[in-house]
N, C-alpha and C. Protein backbone atom coordinates (compact mmCIF):
# COMPACT_ATOMS: atom_id res chain seq x y z
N UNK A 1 -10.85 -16.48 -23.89
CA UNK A 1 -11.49 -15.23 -23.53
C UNK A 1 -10.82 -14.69 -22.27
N UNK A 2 -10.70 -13.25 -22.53
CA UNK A 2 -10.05 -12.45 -21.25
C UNK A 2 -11.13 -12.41 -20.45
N UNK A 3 -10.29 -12.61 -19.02
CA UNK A 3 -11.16 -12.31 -17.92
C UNK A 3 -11.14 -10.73 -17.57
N UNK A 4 -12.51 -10.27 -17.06
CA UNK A 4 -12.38 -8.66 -16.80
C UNK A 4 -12.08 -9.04 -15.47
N UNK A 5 -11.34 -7.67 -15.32
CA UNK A 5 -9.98 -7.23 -13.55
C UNK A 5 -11.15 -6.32 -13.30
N UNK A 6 -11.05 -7.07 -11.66
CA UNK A 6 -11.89 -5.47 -10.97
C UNK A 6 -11.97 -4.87 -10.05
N UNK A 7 -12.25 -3.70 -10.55
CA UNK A 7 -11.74 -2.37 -10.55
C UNK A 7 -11.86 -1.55 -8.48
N UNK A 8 -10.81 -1.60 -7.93
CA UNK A 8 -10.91 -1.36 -6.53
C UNK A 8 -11.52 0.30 -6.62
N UNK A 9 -11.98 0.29 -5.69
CA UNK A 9 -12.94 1.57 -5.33
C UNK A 9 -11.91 2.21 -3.75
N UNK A 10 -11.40 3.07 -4.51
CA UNK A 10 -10.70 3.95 -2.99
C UNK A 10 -11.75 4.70 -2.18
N UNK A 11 -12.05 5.01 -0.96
CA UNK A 11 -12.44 6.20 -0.18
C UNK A 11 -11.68 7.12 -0.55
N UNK A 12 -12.23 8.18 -0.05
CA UNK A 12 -12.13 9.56 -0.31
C UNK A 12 -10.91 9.53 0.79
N UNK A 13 -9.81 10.60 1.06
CA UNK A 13 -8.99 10.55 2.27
C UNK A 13 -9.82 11.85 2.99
N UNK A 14 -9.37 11.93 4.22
CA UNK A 14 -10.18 12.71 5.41
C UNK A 14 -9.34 13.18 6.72
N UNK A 15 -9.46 14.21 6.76
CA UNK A 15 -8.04 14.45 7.95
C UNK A 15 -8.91 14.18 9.00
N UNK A 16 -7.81 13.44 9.79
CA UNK A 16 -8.25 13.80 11.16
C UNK A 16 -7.76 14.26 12.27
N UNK A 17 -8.20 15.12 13.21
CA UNK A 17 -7.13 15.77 14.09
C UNK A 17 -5.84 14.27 15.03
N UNK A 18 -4.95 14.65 15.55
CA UNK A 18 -4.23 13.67 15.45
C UNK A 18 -4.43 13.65 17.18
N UNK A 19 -4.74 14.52 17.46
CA UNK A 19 -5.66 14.44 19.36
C UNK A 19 -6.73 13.19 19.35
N UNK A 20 -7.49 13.19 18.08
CA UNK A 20 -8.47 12.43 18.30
C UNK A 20 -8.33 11.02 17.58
N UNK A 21 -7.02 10.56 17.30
CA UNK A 21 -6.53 9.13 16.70
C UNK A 21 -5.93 8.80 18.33
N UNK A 22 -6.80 7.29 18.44
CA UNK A 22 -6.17 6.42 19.42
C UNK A 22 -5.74 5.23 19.09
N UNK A 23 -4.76 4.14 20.09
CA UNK A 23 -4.36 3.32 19.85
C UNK A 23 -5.12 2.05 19.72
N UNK A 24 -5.10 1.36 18.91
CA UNK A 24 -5.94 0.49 18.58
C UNK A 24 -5.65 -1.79 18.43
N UNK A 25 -6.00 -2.36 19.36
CA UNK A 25 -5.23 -3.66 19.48
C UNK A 25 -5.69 -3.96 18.40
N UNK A 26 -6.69 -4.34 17.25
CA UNK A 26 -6.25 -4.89 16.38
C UNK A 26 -4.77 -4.52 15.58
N UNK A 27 -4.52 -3.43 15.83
CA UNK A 27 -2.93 -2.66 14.85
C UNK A 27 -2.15 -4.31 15.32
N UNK A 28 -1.36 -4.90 13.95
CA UNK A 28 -0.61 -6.11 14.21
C UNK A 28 0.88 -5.57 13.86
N UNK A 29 1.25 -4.62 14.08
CA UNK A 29 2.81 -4.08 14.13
C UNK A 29 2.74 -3.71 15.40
N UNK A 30 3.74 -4.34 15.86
CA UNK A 30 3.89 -4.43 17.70
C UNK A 30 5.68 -4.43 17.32
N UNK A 31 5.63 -3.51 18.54
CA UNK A 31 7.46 -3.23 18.79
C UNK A 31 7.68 -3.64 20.25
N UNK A 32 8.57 -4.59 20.34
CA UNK A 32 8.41 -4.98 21.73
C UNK A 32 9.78 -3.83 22.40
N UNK A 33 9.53 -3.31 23.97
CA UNK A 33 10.18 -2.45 24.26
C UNK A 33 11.43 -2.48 24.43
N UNK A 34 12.27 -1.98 24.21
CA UNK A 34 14.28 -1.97 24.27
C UNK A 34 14.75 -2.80 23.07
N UNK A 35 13.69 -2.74 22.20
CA UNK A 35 14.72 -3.71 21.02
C UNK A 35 14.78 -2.69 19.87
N UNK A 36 15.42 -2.59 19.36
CA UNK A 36 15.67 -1.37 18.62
C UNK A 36 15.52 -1.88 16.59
N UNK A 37 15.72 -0.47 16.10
CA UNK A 37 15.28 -0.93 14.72
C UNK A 37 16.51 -1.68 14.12
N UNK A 38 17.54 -1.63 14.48
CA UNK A 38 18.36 -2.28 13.68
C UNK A 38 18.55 -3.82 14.38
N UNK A 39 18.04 -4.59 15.26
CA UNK A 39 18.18 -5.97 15.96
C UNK A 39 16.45 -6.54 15.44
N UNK A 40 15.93 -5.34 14.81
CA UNK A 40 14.49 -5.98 14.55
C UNK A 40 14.83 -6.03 12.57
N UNK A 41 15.62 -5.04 12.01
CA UNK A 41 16.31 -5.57 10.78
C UNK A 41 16.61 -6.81 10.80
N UNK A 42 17.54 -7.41 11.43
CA UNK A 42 18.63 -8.62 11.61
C UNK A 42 17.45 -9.59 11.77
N UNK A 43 16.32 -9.59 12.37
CA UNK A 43 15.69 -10.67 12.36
C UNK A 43 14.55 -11.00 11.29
N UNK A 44 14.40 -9.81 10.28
CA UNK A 44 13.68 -9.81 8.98
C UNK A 44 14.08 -11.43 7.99
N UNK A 45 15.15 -11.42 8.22
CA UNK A 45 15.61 -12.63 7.39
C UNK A 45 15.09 -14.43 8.09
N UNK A 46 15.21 -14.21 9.44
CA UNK A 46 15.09 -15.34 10.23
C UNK A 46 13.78 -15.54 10.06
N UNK A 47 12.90 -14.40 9.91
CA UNK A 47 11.26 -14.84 10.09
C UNK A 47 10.74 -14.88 9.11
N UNK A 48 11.40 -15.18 7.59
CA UNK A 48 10.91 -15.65 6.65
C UNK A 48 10.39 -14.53 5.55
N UNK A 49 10.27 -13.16 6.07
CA UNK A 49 9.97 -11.87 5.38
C UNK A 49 10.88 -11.82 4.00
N UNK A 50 12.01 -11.99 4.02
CA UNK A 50 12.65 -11.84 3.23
C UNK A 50 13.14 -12.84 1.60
N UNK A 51 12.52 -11.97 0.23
CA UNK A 51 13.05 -13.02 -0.58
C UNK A 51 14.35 -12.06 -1.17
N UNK A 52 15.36 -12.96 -0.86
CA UNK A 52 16.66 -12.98 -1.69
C UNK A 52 16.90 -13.15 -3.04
């Protein structure tokens, strides 16, 4: 017997003015300062992100 899949429920989307979005510490994408996007590429592979 098939198992029933279930079914995710989206919210509605909602603008919000972009004055009134602040920064928030749970956010877990952290850029540490002077390292740039292409030395944070190069280390995609070292930290295990990557399947080949």
């Amino acid at each position: 017997m098939a198992k029933a899949v279930q079914k995710v429920t989206l919210s509605p989307s909602r603008d919000i003015p972009f004055d009134k979005l602040v920064l928030s510490q749970s956010n877990v994408r952290r850029i540490k300062a002077g390292v740039s996007v292409e030395e944070l590429a190069e280390d995609i592979p070292a930290a295990g992100y990557c399947r080949a």
